[in-house]
Protein backbone atom coordinates (compact mmCIF):
# COMPACT_ATOMS: atom_id res chain seq x y z
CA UNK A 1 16.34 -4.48 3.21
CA UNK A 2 13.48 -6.26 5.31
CA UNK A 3 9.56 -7.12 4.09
CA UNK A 4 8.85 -4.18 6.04
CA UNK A 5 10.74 -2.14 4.12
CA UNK A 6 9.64 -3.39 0.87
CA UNK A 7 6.30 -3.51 1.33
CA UNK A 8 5.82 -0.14 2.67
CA UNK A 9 8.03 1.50 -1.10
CA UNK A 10 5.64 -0.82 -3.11
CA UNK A 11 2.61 0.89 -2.00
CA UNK A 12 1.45 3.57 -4.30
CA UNK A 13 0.29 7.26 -3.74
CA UNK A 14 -3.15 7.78 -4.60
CA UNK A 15 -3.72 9.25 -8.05
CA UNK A 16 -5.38 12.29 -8.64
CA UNK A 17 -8.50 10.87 -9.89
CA UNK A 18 -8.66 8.56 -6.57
CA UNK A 19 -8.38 11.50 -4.27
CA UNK A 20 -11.26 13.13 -6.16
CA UNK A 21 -13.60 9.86 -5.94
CA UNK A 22 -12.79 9.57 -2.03
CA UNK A 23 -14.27 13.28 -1.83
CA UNK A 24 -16.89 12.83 -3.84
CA UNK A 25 -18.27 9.66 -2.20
CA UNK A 26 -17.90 10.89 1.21
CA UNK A 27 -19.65 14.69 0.08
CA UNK A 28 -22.99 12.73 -1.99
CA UNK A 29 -24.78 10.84 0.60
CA UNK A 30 -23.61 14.03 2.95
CA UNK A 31 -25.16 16.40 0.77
CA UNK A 32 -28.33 14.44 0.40
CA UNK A 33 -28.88 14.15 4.17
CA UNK A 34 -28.39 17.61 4.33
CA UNK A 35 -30.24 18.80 1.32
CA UNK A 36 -33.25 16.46 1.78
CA UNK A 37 -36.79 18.26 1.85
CA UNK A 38 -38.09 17.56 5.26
CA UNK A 39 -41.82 17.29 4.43
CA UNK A 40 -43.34 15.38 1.52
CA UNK A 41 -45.02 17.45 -0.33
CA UNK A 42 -42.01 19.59 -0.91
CA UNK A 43 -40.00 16.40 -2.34
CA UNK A 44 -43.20 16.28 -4.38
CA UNK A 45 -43.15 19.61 -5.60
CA UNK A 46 -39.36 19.35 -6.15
CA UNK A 47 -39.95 16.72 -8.63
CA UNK A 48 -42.94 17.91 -10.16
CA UNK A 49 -40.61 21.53 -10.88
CA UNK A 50 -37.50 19.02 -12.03
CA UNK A 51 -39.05 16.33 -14.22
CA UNK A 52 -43.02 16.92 -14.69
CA UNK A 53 -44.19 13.95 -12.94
CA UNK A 54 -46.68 14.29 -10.31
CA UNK A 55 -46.18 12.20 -7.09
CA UNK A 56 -48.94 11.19 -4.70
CA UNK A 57 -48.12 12.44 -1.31
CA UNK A 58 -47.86 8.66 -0.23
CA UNK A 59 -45.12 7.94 -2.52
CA UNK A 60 -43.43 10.97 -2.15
CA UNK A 61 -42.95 9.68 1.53
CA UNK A 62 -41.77 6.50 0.84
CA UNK A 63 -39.25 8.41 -2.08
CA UNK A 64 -37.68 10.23 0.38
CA UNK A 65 -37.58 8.07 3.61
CA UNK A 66 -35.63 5.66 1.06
CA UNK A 67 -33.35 8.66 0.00
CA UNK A 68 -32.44 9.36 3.87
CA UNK A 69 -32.30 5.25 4.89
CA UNK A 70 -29.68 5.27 1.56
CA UNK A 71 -27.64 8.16 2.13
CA UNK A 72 -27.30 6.53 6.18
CA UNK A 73 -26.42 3.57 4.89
CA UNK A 74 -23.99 4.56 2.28
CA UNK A 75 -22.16 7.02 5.13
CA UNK A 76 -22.34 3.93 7.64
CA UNK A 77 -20.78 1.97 4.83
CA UNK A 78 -18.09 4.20 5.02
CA UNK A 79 -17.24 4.95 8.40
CA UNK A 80 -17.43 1.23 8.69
CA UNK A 81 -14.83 0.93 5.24
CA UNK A 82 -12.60 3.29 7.02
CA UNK A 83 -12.17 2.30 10.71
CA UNK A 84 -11.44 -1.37 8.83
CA UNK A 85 -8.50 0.05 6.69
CA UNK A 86 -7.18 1.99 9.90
CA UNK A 87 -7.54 -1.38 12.05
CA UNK A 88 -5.68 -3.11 9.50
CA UNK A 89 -2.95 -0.75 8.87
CA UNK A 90 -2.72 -0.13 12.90
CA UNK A 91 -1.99 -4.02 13.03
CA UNK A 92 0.40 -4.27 10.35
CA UNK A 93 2.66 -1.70 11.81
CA UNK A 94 2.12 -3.15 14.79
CA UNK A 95 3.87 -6.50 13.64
CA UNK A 96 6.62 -4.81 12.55
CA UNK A 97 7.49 -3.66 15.92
């Protein structure tokens, strides 16, 4: 039997509990660009209904230009994460050729 060989039967399936966090990390920042209020006074109004503070319409802006520049960067992370782990595994079948 060759490295090849035995590298490729020491690599573990994904558990259950790993599939789930790979869906649920792709599906939050998703769901928060999608679900976002698109004005600030409704953010505002959503928190006011959710937790009793009051926001000023100022930071209510800032609040949720942060939440969208998060939930870009946290999907950029992972497109970026991904095409990584496919360029890697592309080259190391590659070698075995």
């Amino acid at each position: 039997m060759n490295a090849c060989c035995q590298a490729a039967s020491s690599r573990k399936s994904p558990t259950w509990t790993r599939r789930v966090r790979g869906v649920f990390v792709w599906i939050a920042p998703s769901a928060m660009l999608a679900l976002a209020p698109k004005c600030p006074a409704c953010l505002a109004a959503y928190v006011m209904l959710w937790s009793g503070l009051g926001l000023s319409l100022s930071a209510a802006t800032y609040l949720r230009w942060s939440l969208l520049s998060l939930s870009a960067a946290a999907l950029l992370y992972l497109i970026a994460e991904r095409l990584h782990r496919l360029r890697v595994n592309f080259n190391y079948f590659k070698k075995g050729d």
